[in-house]
PDB file of N, CA and C in Angstrom:
ATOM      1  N   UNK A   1     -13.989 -15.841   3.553  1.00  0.00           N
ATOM      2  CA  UNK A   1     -12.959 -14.815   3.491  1.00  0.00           C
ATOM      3  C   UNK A   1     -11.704 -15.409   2.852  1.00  0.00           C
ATOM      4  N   UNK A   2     -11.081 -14.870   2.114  1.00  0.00           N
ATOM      5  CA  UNK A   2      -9.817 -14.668   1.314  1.00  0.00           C
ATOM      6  C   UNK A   2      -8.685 -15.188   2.451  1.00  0.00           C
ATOM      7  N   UNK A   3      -7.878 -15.801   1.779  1.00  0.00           N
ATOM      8  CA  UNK A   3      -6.762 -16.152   2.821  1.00  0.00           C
ATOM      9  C   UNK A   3      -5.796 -14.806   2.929  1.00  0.00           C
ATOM     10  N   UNK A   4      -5.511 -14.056   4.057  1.00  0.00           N
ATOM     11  CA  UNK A   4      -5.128 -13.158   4.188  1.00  0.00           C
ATOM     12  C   UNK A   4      -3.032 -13.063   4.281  1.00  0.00           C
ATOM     13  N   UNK A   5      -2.726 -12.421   3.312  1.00  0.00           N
ATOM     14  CA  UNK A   5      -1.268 -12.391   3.032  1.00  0.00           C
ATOM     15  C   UNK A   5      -0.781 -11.684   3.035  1.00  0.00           C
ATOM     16  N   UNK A   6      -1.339 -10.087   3.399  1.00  0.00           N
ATOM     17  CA  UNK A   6      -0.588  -8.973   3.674  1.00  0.00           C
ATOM     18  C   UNK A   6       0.510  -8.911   4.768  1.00  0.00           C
ATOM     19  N   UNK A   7       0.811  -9.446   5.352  1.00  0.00           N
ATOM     20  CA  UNK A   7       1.460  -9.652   6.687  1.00  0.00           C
ATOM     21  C   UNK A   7       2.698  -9.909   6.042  1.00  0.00           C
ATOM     22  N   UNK A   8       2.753 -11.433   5.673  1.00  0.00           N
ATOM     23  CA  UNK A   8       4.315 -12.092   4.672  1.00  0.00           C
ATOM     24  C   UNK A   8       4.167 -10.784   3.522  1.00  0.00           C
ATOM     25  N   UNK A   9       3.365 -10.467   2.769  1.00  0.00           N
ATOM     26  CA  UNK A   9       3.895  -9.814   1.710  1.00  0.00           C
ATOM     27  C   UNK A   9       4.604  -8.405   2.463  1.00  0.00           C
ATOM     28  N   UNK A  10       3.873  -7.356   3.129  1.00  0.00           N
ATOM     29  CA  UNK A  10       4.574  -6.247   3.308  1.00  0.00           C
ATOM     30  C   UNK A  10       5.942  -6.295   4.747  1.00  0.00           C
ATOM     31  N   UNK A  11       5.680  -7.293   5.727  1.00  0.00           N
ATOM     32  CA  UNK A  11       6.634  -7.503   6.637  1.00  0.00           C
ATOM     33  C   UNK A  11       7.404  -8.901   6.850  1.00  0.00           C
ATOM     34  N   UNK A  12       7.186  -9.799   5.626  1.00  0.00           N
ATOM     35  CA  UNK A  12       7.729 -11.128   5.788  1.00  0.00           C
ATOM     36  C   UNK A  12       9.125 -11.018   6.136  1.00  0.00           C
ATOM     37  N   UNK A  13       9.972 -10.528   5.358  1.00  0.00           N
ATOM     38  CA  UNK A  13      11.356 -10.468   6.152  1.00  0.00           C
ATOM     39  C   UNK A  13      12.306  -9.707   6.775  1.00  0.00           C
ATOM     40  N   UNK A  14      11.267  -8.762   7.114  1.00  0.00           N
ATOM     41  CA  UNK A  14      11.418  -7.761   8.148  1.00  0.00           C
ATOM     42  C   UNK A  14      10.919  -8.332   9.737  1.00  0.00           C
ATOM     43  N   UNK A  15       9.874  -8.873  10.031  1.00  0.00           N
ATOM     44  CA  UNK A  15       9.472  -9.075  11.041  1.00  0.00           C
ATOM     45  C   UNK A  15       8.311 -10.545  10.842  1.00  0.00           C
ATOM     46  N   UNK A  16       9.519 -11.447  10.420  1.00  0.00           N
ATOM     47  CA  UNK A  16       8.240 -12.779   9.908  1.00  0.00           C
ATOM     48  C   UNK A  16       7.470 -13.222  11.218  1.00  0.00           C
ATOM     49  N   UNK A  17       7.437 -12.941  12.202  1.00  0.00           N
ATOM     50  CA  UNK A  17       6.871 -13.386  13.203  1.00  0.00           C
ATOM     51  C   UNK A  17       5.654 -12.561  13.518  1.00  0.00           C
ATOM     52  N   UNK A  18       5.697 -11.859  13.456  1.00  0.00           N
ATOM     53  CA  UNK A  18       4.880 -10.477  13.417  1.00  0.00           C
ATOM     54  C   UNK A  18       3.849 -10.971  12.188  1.00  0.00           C
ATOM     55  N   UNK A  19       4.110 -10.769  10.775  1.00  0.00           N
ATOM     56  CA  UNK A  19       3.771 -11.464   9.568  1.00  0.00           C
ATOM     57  C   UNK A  19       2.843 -12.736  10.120  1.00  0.00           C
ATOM     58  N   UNK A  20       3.397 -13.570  10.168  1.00  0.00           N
ATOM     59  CA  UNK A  20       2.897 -15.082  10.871  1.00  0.00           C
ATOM     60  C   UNK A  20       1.848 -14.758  11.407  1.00  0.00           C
ATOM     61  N   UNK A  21       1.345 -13.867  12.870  1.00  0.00           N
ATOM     62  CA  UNK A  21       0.736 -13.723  13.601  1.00  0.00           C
ATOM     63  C   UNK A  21      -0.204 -12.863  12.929  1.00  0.00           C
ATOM     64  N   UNK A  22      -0.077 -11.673  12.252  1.00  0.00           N
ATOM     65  CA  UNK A  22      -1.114 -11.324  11.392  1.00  0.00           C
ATOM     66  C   UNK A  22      -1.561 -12.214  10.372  1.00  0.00           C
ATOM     67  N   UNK A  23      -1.040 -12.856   9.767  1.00  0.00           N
ATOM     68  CA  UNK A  23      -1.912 -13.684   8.799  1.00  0.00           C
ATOM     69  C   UNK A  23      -2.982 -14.976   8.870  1.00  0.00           C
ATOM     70  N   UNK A  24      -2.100 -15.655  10.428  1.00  0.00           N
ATOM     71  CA  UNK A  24      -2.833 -16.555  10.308  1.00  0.00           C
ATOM     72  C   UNK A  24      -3.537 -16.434  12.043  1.00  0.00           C
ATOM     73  N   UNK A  25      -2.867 -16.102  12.359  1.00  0.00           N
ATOM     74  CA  UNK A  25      -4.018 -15.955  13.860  1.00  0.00           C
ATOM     75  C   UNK A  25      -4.942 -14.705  13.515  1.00  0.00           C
ATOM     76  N   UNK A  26      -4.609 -13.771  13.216  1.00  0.00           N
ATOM     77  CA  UNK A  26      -5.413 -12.642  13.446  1.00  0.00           C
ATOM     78  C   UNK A  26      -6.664 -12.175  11.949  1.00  0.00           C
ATOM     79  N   UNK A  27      -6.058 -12.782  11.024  1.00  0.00           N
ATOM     80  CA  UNK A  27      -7.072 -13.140  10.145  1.00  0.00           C
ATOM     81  C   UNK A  27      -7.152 -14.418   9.923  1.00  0.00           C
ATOM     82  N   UNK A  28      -6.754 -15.524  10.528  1.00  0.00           N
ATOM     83  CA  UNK A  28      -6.797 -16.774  10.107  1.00  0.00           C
ATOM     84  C   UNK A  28      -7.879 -17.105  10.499  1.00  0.00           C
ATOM     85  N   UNK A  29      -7.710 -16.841  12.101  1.00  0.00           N
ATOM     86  CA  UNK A  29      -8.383 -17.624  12.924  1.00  0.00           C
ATOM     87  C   UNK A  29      -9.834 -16.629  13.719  1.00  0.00           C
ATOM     88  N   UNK A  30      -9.241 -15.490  14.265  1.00  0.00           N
ATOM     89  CA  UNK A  30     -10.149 -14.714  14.434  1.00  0.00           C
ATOM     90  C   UNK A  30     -10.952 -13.788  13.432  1.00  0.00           C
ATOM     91  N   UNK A  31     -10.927 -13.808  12.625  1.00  0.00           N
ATOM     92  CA  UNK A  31     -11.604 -13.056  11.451  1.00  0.00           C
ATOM     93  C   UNK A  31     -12.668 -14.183  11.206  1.00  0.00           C
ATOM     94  N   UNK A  32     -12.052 -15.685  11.070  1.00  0.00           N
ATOM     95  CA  UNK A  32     -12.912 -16.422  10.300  1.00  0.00           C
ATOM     96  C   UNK A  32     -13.938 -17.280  11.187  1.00  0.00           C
ATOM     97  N   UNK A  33     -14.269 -16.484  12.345  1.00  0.00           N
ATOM     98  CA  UNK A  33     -14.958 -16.990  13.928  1.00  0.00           C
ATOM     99  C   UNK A  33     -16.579 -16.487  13.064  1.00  0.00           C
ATOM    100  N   UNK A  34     -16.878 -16.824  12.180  1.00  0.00           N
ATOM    101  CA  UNK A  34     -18.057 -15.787  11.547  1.00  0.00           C
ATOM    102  C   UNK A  34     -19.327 -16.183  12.154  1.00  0.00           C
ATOM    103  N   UNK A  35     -19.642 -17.554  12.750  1.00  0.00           N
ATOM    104  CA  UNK A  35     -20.450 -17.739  13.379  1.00  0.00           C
ATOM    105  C   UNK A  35     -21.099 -17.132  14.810  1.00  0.00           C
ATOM    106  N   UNK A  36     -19.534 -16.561  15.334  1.00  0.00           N
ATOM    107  CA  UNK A  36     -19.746 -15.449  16.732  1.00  0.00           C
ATOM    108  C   UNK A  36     -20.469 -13.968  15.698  1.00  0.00           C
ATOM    109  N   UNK A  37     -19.752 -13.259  15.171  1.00  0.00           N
ATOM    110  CA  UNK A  37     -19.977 -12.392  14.585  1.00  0.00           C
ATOM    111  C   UNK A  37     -19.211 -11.933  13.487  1.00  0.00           C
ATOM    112  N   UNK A  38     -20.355 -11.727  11.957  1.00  0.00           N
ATOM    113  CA  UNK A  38     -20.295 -11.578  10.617  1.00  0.00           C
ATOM    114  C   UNK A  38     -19.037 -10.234  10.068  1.00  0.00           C
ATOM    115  N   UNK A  39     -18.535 -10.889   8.798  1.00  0.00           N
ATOM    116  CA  UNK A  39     -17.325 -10.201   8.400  1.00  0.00           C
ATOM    117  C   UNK A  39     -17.964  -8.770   8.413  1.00  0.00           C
ATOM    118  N   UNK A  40     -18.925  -8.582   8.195  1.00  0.00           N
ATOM    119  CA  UNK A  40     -19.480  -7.069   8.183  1.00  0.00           C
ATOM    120  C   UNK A  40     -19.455  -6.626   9.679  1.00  0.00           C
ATOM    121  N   UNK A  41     -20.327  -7.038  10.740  1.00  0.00           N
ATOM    122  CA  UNK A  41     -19.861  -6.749  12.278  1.00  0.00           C
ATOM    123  C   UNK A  41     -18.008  -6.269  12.500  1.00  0.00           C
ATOM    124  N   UNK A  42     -17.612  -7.905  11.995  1.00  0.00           N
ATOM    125  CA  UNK A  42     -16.431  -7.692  12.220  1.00  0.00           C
ATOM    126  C   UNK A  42     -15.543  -6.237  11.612  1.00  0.00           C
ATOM    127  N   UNK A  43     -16.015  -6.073  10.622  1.00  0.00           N
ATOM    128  CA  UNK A  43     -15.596  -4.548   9.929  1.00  0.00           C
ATOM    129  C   UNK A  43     -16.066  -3.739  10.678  1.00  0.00           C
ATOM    130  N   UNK A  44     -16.855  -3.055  10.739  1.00  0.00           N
ATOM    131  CA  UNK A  44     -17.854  -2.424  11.511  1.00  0.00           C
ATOM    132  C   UNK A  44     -16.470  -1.958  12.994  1.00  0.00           C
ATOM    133  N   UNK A  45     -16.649  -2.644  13.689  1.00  0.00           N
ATOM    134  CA  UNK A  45     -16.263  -2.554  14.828  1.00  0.00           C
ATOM    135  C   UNK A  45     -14.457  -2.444  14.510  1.00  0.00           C
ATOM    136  N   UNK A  46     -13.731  -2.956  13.886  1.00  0.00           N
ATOM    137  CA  UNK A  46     -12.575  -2.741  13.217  1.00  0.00           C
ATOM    138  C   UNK A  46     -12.198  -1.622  12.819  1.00  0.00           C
ATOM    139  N   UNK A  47     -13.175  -0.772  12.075  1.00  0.00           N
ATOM    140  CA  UNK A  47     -13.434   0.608  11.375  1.00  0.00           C
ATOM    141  C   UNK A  47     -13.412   1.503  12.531  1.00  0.00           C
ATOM    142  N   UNK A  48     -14.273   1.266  13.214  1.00  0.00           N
ATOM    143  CA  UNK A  48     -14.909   2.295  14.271  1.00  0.00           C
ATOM    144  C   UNK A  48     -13.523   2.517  15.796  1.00  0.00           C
ATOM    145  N   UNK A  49     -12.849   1.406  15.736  1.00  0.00           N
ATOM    146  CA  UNK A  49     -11.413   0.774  16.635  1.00  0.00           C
ATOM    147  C   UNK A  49     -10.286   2.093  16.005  1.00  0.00           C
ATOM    148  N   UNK A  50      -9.923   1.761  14.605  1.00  0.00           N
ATOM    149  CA  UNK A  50      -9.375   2.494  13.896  1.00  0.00           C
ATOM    150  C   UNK A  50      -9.533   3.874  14.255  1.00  0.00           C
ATOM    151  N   UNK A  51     -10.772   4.307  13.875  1.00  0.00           N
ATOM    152  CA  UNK A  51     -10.846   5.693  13.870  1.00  0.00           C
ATOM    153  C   UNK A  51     -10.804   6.475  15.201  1.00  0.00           C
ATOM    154  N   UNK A  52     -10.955   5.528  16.084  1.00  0.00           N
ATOM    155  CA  UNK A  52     -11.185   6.388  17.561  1.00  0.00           C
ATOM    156  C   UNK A  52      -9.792   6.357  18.258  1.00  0.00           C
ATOM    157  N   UNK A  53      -8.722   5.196  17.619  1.00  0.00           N
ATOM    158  CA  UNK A  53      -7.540   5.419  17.788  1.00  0.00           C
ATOM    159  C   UNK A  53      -6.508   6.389  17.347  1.00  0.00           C
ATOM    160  N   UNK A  54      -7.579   6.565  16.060  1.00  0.00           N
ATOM    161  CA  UNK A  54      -6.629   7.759  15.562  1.00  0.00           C
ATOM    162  C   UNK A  54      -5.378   7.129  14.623  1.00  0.00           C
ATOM    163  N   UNK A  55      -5.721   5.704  14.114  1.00  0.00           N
ATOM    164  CA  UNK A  55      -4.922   4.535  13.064  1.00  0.00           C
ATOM    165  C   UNK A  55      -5.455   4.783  11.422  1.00  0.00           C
ATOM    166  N   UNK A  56      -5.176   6.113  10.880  1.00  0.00           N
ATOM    167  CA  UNK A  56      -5.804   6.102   9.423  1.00  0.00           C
ATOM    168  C   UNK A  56      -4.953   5.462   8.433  1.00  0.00           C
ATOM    169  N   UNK A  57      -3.632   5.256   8.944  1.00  0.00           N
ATOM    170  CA  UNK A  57      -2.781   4.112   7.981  1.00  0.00           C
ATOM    171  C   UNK A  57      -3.223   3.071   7.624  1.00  0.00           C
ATOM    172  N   UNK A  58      -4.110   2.628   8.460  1.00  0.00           N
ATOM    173  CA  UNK A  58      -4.539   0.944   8.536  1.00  0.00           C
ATOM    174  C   UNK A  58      -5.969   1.131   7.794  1.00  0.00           C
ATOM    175  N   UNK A  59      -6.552   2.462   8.185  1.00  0.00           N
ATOM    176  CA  UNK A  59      -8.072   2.756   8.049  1.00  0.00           C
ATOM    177  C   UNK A  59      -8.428   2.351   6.348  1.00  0.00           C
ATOM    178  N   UNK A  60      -7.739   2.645   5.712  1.00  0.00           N
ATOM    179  CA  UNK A  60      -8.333   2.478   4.194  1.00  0.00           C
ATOM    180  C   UNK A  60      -8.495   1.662   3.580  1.00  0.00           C
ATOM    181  N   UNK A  61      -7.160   0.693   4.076  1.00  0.00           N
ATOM    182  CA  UNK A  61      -7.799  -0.576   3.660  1.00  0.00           C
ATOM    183  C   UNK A  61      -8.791  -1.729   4.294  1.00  0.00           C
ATOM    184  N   UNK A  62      -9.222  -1.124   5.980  1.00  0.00           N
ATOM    185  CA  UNK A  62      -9.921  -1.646   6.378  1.00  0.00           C
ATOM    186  C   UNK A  62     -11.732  -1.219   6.031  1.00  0.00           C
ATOM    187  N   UNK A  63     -11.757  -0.169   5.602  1.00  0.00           N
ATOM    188  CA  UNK A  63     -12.478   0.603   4.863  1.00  0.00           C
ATOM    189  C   UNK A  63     -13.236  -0.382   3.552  1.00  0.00           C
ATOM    190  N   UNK A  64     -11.938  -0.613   2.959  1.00  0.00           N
ATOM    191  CA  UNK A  64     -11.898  -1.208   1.630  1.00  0.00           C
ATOM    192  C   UNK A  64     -12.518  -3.032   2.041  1.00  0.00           C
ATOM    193  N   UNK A  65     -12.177  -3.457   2.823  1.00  0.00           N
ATOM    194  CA  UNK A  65     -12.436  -4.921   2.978  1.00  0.00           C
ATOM    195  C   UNK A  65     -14.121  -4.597   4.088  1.00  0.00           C
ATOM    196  N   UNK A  66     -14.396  -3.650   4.586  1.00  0.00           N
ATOM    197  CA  UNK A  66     -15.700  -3.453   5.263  1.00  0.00           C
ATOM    198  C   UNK A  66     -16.667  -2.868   3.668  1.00  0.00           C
ATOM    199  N   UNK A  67     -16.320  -2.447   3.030  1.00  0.00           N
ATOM    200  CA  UNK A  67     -17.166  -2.247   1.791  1.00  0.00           C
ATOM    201  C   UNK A  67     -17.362  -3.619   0.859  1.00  0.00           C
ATOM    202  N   UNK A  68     -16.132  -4.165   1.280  1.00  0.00           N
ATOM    203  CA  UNK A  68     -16.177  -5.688   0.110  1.00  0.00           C
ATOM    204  C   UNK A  68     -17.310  -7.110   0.999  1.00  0.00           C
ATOM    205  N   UNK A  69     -17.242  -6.409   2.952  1.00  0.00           N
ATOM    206  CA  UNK A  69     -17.495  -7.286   4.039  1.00  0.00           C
ATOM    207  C   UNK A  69     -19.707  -6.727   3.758  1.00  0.00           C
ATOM    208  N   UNK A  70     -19.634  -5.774   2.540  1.00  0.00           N
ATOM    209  CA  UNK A  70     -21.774  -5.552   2.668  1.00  0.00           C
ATOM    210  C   UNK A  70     -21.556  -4.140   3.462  1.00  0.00           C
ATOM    211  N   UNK A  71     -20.894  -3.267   3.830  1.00  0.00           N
ATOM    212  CA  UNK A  71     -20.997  -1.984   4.704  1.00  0.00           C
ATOM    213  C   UNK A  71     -21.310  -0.828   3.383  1.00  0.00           C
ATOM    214  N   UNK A  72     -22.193   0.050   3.580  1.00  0.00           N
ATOM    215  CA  UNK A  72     -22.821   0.748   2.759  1.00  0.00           C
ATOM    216  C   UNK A  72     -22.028   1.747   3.144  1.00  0.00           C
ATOM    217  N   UNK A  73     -22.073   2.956   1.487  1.00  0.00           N
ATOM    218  CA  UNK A  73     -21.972   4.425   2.153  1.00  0.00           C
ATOM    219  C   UNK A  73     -22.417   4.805   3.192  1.00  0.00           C
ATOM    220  N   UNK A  74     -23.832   4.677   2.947  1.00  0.00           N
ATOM    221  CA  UNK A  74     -24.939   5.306   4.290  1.00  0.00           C
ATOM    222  C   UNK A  74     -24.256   5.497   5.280  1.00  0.00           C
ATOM    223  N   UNK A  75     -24.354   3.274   5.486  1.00  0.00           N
ATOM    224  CA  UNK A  75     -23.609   2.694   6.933  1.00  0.00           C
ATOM    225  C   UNK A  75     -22.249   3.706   7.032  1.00  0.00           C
ATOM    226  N   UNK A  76     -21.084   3.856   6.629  1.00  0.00           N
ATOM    227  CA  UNK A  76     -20.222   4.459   6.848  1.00  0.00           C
ATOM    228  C   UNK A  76     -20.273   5.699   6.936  1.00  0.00           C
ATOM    229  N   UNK A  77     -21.131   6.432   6.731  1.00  0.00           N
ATOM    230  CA  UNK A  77     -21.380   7.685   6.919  1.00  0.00           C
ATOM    231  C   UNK A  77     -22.098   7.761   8.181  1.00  0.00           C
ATOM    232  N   UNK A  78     -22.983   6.756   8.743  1.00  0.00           N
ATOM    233  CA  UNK A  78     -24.094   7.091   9.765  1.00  0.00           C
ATOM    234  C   UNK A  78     -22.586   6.393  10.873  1.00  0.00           C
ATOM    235  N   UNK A  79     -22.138   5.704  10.846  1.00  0.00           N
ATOM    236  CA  UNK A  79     -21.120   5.061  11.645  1.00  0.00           C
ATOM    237  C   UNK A  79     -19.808   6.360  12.112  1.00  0.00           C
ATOM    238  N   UNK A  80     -19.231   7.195  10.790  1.00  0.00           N
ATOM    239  CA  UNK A  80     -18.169   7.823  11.092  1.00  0.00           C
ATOM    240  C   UNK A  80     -19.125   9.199  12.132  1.00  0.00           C
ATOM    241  N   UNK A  81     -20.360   9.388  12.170  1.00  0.00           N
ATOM    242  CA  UNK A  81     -20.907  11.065  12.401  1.00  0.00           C
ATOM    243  C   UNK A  81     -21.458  10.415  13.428  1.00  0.00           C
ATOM    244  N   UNK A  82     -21.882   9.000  13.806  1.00  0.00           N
ATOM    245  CA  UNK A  82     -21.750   8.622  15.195  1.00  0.00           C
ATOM    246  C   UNK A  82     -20.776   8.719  16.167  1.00  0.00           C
ATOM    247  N   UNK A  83     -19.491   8.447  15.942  1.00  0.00           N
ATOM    248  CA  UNK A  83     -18.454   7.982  16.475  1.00  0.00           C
ATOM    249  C   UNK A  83     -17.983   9.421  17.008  1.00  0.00           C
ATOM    250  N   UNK A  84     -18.264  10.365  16.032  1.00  0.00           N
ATOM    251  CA  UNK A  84     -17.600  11.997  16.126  1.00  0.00           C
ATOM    252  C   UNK A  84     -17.730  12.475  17.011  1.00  0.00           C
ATOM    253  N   UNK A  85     -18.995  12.499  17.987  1.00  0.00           N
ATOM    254  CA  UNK A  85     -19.304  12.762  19.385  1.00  0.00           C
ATOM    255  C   UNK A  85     -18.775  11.898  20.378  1.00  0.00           C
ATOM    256  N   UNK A  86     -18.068  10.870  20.463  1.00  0.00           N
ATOM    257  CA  UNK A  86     -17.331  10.069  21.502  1.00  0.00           C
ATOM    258  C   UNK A  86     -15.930   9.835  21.340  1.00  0.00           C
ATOM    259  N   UNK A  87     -15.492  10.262  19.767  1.00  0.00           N
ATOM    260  CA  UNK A  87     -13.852  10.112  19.498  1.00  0.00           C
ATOM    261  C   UNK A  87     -13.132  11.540  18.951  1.00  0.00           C
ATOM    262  N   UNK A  88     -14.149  12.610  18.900  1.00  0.00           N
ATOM    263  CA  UNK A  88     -13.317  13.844  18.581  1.00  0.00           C
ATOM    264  C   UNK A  88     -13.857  14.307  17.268  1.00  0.00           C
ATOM    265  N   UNK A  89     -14.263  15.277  16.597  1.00  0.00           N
ATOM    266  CA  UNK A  89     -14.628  15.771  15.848  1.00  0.00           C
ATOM    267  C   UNK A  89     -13.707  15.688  14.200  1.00  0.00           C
ATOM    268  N   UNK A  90     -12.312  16.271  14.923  1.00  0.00           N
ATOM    269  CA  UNK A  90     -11.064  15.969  14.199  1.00  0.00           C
ATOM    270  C   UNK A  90     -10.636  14.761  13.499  1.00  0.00           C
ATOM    271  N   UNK A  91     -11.335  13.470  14.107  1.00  0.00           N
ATOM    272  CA  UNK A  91     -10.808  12.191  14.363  1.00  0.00           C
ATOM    273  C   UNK A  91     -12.055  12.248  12.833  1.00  0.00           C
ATOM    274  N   UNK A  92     -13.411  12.446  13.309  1.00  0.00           N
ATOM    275  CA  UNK A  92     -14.201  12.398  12.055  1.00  0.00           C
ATOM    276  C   UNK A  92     -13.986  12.721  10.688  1.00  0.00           C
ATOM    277  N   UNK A  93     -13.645  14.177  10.622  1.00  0.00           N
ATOM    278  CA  UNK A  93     -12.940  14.586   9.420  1.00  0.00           C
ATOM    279  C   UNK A  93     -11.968  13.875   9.070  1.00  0.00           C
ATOM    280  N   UNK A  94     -11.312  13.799   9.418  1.00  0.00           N
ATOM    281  CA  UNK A  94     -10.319  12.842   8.921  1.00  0.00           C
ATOM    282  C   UNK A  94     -10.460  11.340   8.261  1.00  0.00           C
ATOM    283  N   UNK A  95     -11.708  10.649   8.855  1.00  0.00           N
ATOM    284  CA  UNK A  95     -12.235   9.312   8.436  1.00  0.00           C
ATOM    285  C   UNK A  95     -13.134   9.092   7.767  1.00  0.00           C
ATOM    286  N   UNK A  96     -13.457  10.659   7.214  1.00  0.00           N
ATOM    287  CA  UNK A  96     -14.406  10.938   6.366  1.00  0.00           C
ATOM    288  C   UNK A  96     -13.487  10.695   4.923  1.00  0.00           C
ATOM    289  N   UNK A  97     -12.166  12.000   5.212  1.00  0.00           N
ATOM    290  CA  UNK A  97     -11.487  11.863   3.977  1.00  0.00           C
ATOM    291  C   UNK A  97     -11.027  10.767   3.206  1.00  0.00           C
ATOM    292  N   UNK A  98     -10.859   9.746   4.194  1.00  0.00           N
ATOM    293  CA  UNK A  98     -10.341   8.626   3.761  1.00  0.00           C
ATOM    294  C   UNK A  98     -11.813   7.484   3.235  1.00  0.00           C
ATOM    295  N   UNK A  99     -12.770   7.601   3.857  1.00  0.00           N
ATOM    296  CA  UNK A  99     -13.931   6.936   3.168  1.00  0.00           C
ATOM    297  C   UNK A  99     -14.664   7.753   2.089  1.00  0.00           C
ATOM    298  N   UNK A 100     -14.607   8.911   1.718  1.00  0.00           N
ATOM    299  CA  UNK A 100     -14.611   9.291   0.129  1.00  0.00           C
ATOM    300  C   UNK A 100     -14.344   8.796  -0.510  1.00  0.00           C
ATOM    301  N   UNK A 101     -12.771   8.467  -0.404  1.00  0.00           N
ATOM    302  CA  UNK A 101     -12.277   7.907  -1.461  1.00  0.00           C
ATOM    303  C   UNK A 101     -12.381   6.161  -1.564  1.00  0.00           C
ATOM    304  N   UNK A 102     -13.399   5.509  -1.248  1.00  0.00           N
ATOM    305  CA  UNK A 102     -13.509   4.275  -1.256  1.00  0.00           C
ATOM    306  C   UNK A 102     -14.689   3.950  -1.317  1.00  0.00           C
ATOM    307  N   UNK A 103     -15.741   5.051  -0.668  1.00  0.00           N
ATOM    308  CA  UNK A 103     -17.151   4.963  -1.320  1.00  0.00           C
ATOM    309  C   UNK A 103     -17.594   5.850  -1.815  1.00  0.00           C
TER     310      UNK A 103
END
């Protein structure tokens, strides 16, 4: 995995601590645990977190790095029309719109 820099780039001097902690603990360190479970798992379950929270700000580009992490249309399609019966119907549509546009 890519060394992750979104953190310093969009909140570095707004909230560098915050920044810090997303970049290097939270993708540093736990993202790159790949031997517990694979960047695709790790998407997977990231995606599915997202959407049942009702977080589509975050969703697209996590979307985008679970398509780059081996996650198929299919997979994202059989994943979002799973989830729809335990996180809201509404919650689906919505995570649909946003994975159109990325697969």
């Amino acid at each position: 995995m890519k060394k992750q820099t979104a953190g310093r780039d969009n909140l570095g001097e707004f909230a560098p601590k915050f920044a810090e902690i997303n970049d290097d603990v939270l993708f540093g360190q736990v993202w790159s645990r790949e031997s517990q479970l694979s960047l695709k798992q790790r998407s997977m379950i990231t995606i599915s977190s997202l959407i049942a929270a009702g977080n589509f700000e975050q969703l697209k580009s996590h979307l985008q790095m679970g398509k780059e992490n081996g996650i198929t249309k299919d997979e994202i399609s059989e994943i979002i029309t799973h989830l729809s019966f335990y996180v809201g119907w509404p919650k689906a549509w919505s995570a649909f719109n946003v994975a159109r546009k990325i697969f």
